[in-house]
Protein backbone atom coordinates (compact mmCIF):
# COMPACT_ATOMS: atom_id res chain seq x y z
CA UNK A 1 238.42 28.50 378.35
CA UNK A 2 237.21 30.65 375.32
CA UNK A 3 236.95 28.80 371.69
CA UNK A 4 237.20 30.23 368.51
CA UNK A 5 234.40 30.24 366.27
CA UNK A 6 234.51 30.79 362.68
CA UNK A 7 233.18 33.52 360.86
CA UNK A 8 230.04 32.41 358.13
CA UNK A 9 231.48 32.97 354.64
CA UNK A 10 229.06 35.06 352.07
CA UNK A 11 229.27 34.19 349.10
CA UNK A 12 227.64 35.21 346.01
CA UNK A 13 225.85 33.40 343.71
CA UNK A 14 225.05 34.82 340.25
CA UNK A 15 221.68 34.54 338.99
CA UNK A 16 221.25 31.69 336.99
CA UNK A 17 218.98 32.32 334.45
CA UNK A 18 221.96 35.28 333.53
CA UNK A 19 224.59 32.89 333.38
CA UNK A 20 222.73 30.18 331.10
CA UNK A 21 220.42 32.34 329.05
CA UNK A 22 221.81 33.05 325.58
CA UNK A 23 220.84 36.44 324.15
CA UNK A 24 218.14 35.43 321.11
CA UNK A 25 220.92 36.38 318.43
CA UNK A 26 223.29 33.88 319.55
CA UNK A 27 220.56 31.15 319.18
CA UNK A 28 219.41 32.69 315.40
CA UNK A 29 223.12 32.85 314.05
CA UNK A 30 223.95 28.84 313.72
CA UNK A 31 220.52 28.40 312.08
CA UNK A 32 221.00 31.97 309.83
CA UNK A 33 224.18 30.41 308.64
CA UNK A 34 223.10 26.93 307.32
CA UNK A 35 219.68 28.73 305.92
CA UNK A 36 221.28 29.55 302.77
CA UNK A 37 222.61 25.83 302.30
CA UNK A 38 219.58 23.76 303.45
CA UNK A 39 217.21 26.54 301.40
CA UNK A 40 219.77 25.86 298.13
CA UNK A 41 220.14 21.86 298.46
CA UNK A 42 216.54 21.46 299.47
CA UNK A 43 215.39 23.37 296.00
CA UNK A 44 217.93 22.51 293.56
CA UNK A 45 218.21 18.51 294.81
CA UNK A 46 215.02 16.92 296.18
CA UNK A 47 213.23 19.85 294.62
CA UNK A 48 214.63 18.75 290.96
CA UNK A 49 214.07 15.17 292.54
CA UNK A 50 210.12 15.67 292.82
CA UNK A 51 209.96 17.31 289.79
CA UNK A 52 211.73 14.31 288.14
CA UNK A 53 209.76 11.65 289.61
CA UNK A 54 206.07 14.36 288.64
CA UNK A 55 207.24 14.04 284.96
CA UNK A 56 207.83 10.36 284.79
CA UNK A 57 204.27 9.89 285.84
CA UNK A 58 202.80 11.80 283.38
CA UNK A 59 202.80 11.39 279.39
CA UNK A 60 204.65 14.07 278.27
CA UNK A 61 206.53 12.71 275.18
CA UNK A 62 206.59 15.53 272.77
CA UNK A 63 208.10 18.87 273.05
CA UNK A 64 204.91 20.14 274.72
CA UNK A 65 203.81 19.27 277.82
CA UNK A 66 201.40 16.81 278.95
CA UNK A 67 200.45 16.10 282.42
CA UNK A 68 198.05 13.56 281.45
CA UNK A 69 199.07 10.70 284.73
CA UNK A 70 199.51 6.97 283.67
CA UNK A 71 201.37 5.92 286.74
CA UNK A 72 204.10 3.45 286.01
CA UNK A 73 203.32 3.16 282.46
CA UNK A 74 206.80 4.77 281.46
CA UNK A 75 208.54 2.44 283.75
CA UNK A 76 206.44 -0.57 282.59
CA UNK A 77 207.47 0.46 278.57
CA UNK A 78 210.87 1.30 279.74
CA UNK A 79 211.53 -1.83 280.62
CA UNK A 80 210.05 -3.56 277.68
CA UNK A 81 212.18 -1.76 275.76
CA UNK A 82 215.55 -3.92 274.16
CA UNK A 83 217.58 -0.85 273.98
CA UNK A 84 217.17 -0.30 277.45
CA UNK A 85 217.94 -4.02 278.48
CA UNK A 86 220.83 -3.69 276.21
CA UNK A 87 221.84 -0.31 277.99
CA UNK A 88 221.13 -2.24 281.74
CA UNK A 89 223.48 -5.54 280.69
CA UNK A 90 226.13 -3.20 278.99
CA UNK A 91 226.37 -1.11 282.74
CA UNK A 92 226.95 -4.36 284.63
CA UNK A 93 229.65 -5.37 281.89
CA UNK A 94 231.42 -1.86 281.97
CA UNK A 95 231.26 -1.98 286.04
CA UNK A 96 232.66 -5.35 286.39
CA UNK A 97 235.72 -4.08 284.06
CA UNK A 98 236.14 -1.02 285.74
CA UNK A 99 236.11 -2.09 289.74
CA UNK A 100 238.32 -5.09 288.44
CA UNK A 101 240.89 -3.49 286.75
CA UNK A 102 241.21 -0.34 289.00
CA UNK A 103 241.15 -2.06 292.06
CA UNK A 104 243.63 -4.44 290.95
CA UNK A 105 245.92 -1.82 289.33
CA UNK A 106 245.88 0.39 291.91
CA UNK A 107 246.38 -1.93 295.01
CA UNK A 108 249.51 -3.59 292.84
CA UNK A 109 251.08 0.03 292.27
CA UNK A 110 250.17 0.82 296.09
CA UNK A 111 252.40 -2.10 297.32
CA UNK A 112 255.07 -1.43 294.83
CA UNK A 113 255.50 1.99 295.62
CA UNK A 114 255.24 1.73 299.61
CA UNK A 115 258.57 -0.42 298.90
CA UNK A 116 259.80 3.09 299.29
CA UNK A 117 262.53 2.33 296.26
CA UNK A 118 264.23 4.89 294.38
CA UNK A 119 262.04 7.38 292.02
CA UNK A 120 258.67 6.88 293.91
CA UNK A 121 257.80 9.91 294.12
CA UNK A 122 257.88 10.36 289.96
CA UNK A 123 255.51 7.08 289.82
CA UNK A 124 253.43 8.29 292.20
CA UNK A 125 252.68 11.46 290.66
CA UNK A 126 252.47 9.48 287.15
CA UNK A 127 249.64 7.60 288.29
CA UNK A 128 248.30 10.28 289.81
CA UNK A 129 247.79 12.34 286.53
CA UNK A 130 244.92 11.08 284.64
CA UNK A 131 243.40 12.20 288.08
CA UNK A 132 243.66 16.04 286.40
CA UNK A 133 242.06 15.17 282.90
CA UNK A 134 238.15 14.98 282.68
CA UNK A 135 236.52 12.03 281.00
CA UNK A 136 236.20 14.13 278.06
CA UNK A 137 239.79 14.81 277.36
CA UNK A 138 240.15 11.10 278.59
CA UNK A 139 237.76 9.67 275.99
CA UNK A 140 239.59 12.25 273.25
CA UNK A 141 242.89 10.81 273.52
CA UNK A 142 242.07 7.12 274.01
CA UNK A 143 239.58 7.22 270.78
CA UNK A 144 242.58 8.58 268.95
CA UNK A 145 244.74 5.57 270.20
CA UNK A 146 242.14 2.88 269.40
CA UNK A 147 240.82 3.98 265.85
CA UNK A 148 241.77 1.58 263.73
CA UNK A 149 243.81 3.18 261.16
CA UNK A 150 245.94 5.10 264.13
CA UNK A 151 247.44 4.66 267.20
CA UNK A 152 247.64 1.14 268.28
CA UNK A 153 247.30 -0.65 265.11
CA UNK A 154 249.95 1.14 263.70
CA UNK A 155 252.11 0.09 266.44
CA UNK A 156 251.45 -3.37 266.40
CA UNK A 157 251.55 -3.51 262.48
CA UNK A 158 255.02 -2.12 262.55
CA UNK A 159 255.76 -4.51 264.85
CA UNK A 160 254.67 -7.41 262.67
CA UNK A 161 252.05 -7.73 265.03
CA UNK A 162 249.01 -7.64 262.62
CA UNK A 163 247.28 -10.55 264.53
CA UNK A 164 246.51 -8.64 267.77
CA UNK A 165 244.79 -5.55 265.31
CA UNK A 166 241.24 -4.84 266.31
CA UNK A 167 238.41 -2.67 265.23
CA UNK A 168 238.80 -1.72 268.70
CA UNK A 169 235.45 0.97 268.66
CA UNK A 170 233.99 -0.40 266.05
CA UNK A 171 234.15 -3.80 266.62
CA UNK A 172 230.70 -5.08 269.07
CA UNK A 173 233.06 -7.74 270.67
CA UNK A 174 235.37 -5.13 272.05
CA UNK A 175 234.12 -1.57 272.13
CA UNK A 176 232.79 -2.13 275.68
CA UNK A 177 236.32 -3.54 277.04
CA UNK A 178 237.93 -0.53 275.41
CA UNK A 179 235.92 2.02 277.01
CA UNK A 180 236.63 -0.03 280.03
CA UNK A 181 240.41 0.29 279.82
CA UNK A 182 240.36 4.18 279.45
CA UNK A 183 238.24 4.53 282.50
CA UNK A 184 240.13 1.88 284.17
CA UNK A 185 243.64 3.84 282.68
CA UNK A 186 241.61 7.51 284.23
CA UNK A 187 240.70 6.40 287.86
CA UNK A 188 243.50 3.37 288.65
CA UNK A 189 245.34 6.12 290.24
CA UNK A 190 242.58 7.37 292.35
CA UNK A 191 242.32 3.57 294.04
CA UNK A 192 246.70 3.64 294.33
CA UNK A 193 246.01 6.68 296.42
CA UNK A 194 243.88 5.12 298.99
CA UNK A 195 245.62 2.07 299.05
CA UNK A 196 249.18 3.65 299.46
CA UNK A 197 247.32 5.79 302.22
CA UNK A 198 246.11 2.61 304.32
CA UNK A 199 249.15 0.93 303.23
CA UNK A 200 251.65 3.91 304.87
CA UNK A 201 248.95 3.83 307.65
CA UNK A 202 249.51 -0.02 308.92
CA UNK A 203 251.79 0.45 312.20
CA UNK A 204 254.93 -1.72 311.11
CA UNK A 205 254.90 -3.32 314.71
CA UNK A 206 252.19 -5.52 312.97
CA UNK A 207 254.46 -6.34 310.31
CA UNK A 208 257.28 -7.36 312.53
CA UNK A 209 255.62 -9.39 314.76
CA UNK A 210 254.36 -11.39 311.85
CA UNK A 211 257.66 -11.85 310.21
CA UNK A 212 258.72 -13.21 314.17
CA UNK A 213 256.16 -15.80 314.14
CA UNK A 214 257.35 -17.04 310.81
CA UNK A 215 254.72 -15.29 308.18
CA UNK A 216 256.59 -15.00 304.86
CA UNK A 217 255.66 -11.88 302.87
CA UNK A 218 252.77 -13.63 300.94
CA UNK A 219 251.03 -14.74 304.08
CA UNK A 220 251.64 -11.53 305.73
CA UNK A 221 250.07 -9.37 302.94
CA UNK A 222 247.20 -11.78 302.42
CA UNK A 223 246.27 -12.02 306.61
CA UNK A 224 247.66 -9.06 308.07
CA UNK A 225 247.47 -6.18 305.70
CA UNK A 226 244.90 -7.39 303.02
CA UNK A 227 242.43 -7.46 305.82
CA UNK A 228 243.45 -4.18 307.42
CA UNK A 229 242.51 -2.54 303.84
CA UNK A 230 238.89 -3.80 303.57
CA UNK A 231 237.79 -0.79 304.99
CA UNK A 232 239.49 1.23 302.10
CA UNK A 233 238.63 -1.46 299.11
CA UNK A 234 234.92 -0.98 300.29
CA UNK A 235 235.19 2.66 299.94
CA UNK A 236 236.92 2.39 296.10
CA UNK A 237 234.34 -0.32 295.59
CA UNK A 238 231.49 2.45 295.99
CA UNK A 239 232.94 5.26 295.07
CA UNK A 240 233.85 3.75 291.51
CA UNK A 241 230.57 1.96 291.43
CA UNK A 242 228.82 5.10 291.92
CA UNK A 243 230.80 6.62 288.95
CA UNK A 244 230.41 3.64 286.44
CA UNK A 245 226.61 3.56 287.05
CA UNK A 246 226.51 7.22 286.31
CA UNK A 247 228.62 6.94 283.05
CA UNK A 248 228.08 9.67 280.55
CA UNK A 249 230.75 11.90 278.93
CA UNK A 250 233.42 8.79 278.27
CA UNK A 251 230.80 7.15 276.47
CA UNK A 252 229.47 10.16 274.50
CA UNK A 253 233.19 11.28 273.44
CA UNK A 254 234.53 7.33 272.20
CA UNK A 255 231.48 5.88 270.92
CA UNK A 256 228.25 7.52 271.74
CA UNK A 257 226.89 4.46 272.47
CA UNK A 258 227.68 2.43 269.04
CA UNK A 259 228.27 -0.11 267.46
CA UNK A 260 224.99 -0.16 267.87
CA UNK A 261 223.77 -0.83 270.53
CA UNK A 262 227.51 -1.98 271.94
CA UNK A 263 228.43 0.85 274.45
CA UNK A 264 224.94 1.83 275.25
CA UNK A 265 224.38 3.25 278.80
CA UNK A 266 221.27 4.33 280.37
CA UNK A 267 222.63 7.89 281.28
CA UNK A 268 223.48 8.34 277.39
CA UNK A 269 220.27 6.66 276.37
CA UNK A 270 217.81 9.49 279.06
CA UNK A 271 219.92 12.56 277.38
CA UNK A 272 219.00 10.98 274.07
CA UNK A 273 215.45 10.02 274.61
CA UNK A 274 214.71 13.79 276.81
CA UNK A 275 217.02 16.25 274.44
CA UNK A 276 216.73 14.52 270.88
CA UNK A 277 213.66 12.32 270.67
CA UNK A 278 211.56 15.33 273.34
CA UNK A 279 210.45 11.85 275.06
CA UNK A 280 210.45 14.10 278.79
CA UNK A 281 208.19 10.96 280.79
CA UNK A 282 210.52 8.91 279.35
CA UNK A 283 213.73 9.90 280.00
CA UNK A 284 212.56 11.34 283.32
CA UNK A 285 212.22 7.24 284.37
CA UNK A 286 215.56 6.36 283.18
CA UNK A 287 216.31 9.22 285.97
CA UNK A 288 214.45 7.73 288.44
CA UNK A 289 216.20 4.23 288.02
CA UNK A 290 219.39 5.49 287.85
CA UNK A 291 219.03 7.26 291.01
CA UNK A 292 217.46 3.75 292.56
CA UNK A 293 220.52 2.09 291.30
CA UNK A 294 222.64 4.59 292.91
CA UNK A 295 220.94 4.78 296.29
CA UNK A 296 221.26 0.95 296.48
CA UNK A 297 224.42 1.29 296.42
CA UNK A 298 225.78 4.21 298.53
CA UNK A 299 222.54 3.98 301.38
CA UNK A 300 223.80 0.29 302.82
CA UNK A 301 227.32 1.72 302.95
CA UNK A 302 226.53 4.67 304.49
CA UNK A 303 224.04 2.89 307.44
CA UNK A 304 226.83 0.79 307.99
CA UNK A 305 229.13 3.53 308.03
CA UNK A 306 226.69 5.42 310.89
CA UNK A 307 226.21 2.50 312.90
CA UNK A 308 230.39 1.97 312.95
CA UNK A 309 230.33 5.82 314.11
CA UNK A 310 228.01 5.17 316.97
CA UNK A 311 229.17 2.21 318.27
CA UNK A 312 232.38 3.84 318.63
């Protein structure tokens, strides 16, 4: 009885060093294409960086330069300085105003307007405006409404209101709140944005199944979607952090740092100390702490932020 064998199969196999090999071009264009970036940001940020950190080593305090090195002599004098412990307490005031009040303005108009009630789109887009102004045209508009012979005095004098009048930016007891309330009145919509965004982003099944077990609507906010936007209150928290340390133009418009010593910040006090006064060492140092202040700040968030990423 004859049985059928099978015919071998040839097949053919491609070289594998053709079918993996990239041609050399291929492997140069990714790296060709980020050059440009990693040349420019290299240079023009941790170059400028260096060069920062060179000068406030050095003693060059005069308009011509000295590269004399005294080590941490500029930070030691910096710090001995009132104007600058003045300009250090003032930052902490002016930050404490402006996380408080934007964070609390902006997660009140959040849950207000993801009632979804008639004309939220025109609120939405009201708070959203100051958004579009700078902190120049910010700080122009709000000096005008604080001087004291203008805007809001005027109002509350024709409203026989002469007890609340205030020197406003003038007066040491409240120049720093004021410039607080026009940032505050600037970025509160910034912080309604996010909010309304985690807000619209809670699933409502969450919702419902707390309103089932009995939750009324101030326990539900307060352990159900409170907690769900601590993710998003972090972010504000160092976003507008990272802008209040950095505080220049608001302060330079509405007060330039007066009365006194009142409104003082360090950013206003280096572009004072290296463009007026030529002291280059020393306002290099105010640079330097600044950017420490900064990177304390914005590096814990953003390990945390990496270490969320690769757990995930």
């Amino acid at each position: 009885m004859a049985t059928a064998t099978a015919q071998p199969v040839m097949v053919e196999r491609l070289p594998r060093s053709r079918s993996l090999r990239l041609p050399p071009w291929e492997k140069l264009t990714p790296l060709l294409l980020i050059a440009p970036s990693v040349i420019l940001i290299a240079v023009f940020v941790y170059g400028f960086i260096g060069a920062t950190m060179r000068t406030s080593l050095v003693r060059w305090n005069s308009a011509l330069p000295d590269y004399t090195f005294v080590g941490l002599h500029n930070y030691q004098r910096l710090f001995q300085l009132d104007r600058f412990q003045a300009d250090l307490v003032n930052t902490l005031h002016f930050t404490a105003i402006f996380l408080a009040g934007c964070i609390v303005l902006g997660l009140g108009a959040a849950v207000l307007l993801d009632q979804r009630l008639r004309g939220t789109l025109f609120f939405q887009n009201v708070y959203m405006y100051p958004l579009a102004l700078s902190f120049v045209v910010t700080g122009t508009v709000w000096r005008w409404i604080l001087n004291p012979n203008s805007g809001v005095n005027v109002i509350l004098g024709n409203l026989h209101l002469d007890f609340l009048k205030s020197g406003w930016l003038t007066d040491t007891n409240t120049a720093l709140n004021s410039l607080g309330i026009a940032a505050v009145w600037q970025m509160s919509g910034f912080c309604m944005a996010m909010f309304l965004a985690g807000l619209r982003g809670i699933p409502e099944e969450l919702r419902e199944a707390a309103r089932v077990d009995g939750a009324n609507e101030w326990q539900l906010f307060w352990r159900i979607t409170f907690p769900l936007l601590r993710p998003i209150t972090l972010s504000a928290v160092i976003i507008l952090g990272h802008i209040s340390l950095k505080i220049f133009d608001l302060v330079y418009v509405m007060t330039f740092g007066g009365p006194g010593y009142a409104t003082d910040m360090p950013s206003l006090y280096m572009w004072i100390a290296t463009f007026q006064q030529f002291l280059y060492a020393r306002g290099a140092a105010i640079a330097i702490v600044l950017l420490l202040m900064v990177a304390i700040l914005i590096v814990p968030y953003l390990v945390w932020n990496l270490r969320g990423e690769t757990e995930q």
